[in-house]
Every structure is written in C-alpha cells, then in structure tokens.
Protein backbone atom coordinates (compact mmCIF):
# COMPACT_ATOMS: atom_id res chain seq x y z
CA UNK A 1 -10.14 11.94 2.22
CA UNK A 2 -6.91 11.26 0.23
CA UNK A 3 -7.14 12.06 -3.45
CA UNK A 4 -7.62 8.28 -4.60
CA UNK A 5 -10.63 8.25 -2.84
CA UNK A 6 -12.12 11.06 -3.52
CA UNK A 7 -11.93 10.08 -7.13
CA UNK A 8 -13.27 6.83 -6.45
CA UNK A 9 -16.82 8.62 -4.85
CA UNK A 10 -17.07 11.08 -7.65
CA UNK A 11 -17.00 8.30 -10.39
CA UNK A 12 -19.25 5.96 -8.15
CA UNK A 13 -21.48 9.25 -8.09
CA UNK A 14 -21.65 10.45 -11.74
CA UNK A 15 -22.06 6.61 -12.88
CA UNK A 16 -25.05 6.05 -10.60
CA UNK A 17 -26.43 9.29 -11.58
CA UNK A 18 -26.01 8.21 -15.48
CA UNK A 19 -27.62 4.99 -14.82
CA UNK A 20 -30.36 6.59 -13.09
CA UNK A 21 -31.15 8.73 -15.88
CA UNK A 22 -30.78 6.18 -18.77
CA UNK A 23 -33.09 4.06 -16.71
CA UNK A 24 -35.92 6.37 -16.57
CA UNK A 25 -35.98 6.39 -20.22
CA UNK A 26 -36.68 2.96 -20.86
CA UNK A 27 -39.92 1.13 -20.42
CA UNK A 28 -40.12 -0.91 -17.51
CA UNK A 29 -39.50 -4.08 -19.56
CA UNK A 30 -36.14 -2.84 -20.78
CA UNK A 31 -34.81 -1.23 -17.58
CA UNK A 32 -35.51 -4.36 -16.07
CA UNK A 33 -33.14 -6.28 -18.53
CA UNK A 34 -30.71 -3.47 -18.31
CA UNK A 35 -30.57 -3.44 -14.57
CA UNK A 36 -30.07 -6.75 -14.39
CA UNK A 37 -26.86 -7.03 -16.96
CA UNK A 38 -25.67 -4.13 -14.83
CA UNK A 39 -25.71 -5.59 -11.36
CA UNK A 40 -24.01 -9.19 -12.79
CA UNK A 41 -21.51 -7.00 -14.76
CA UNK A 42 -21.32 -4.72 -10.99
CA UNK A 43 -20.61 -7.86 -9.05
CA UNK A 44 -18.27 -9.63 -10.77
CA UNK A 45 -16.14 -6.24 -11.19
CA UNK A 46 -16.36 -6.11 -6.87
CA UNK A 47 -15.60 -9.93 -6.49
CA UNK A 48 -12.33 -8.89 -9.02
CA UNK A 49 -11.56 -5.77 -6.43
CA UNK A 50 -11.98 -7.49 -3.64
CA UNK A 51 -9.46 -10.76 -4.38
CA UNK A 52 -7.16 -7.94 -5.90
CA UNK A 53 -7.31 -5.72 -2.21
CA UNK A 54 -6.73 -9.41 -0.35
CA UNK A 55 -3.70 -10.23 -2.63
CA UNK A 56 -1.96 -6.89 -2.23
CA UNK A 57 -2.81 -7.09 1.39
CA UNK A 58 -0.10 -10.06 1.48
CA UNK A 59 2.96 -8.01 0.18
CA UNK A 60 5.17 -7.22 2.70
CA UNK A 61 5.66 -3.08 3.43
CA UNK A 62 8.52 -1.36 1.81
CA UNK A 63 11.55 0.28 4.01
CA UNK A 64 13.21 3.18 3.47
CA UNK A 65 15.42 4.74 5.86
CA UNK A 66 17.02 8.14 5.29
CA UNK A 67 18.34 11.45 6.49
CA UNK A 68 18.75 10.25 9.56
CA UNK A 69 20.54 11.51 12.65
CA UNK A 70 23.54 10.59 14.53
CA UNK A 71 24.57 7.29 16.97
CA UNK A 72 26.60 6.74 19.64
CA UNK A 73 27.04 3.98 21.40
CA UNK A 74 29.52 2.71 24.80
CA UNK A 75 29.86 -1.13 24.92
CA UNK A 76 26.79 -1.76 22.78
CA UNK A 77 25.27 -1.11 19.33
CA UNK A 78 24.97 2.07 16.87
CA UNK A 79 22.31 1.99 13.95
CA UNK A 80 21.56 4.80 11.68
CA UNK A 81 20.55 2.53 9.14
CA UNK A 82 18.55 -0.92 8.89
CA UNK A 83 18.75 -4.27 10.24
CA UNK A 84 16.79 -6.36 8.64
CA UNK A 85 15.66 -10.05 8.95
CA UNK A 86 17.36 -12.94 7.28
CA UNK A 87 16.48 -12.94 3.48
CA UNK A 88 13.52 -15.58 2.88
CA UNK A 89 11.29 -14.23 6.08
CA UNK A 90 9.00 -11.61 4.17
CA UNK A 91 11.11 -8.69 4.83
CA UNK A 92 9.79 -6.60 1.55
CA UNK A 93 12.20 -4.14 -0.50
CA UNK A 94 14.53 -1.70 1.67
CA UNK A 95 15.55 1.30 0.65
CA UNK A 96 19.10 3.36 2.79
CA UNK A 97 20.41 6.78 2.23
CA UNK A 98 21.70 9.54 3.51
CA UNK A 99 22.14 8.12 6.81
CA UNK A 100 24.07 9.43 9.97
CA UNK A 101 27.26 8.50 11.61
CA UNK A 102 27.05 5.80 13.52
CA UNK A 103 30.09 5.01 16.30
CA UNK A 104 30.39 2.17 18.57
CA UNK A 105 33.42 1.91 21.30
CA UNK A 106 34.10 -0.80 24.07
CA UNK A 107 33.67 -3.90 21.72
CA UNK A 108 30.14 -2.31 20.07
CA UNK A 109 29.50 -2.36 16.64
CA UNK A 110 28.20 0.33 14.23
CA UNK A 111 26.08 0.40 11.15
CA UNK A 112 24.98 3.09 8.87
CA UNK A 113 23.29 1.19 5.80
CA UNK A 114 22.09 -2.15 5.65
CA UNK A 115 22.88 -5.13 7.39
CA UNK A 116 21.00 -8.31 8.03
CA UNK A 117 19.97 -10.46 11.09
C-alpha cells in the first residue's frame, strides 16, 4: 500500500472512530440529527472526489525519457529519444535528457531528443 493510501485508511479510521465516540454521548434524538448532517456533509464530499478522480483521469500521461542507451541503425531508423505525435492529439508534457547516441547509415535517420510525427 503506497504511502497516499495508507494515509487515506488511517484518517478514514481515526474519523470513524471519533464519530463513534461523540455519538455515544448524545441522546438518541441528537445523534440522530448529527448523523444525519454527517452523512449529507459525507456524500457530497465523495460526489466532489469522485468528479475530481474522473477529470484527472482525462489528462494525458507525462513522458520522460532519459539515461538511455545507445542506437544503431543500417538503412533504417535510430531513436534514443522520443517521437511523439503531432501537437493537438493529446500527447501530454515530454520530458528528454541524457539520452544516448543515436547513428543511422544507408539513408536512415537518427534522433536523440525530441522529434514529432
């Protein structure tokens, strides 16, 4: 479990727990009007998560290329680097460096960075 999560279940934990306890303190009446604030307040806070998860779900994934090894190629194409879709087709932010030599020979080409589609 990463260390997001795991911070995630521990609050969920120690804010039931408090909840529990304030609860048992109150006469029925009141816990009942409590409870009730707290589950409207509860799920309008998961309807907010949940459009928040769907609309970062839509960003494209981020690139990044780097330390990588060499390329060699005879009458075709070397790439260390990235080739990336024509701008406007979702391709989200790149990221080259420190990238190996890249050598083409018999009418190949070679790229080492960035180039686009």
């Amino acid at each position: 479990m990463s260390g997001g999560r795991r911070v995630v279940v521990v609050v969920t934990g120690l804010a039931v727990a408090v909840l529990a306890g304030g609860l048992s303190f109150l006469s029925w009446d009141r816990a009942d009007q409590l409870a009730g604030v707290v589950s409207a307040l509860v799920g309008v806070a998961g309807l907010g998560t949940a459009v928040y998860a769907v609309l970062l779900a839509d960003r494209p994934a981020a690139v990044e290329v780097s330390r990588t090894g060499r390329a060699v190629a005879r009458g075709g194409d070397a790439n260390t680097g990235v080739i990336a879709p024509a701008s406007g087709s979702g391709a989200g932010p790149l990221s080259v460096s420190d990238t190996g030599d890249a050598r083409a020979d018999g009418g190949g080409s070679a790229n080492t960075g960035y180039r686009q589609s």
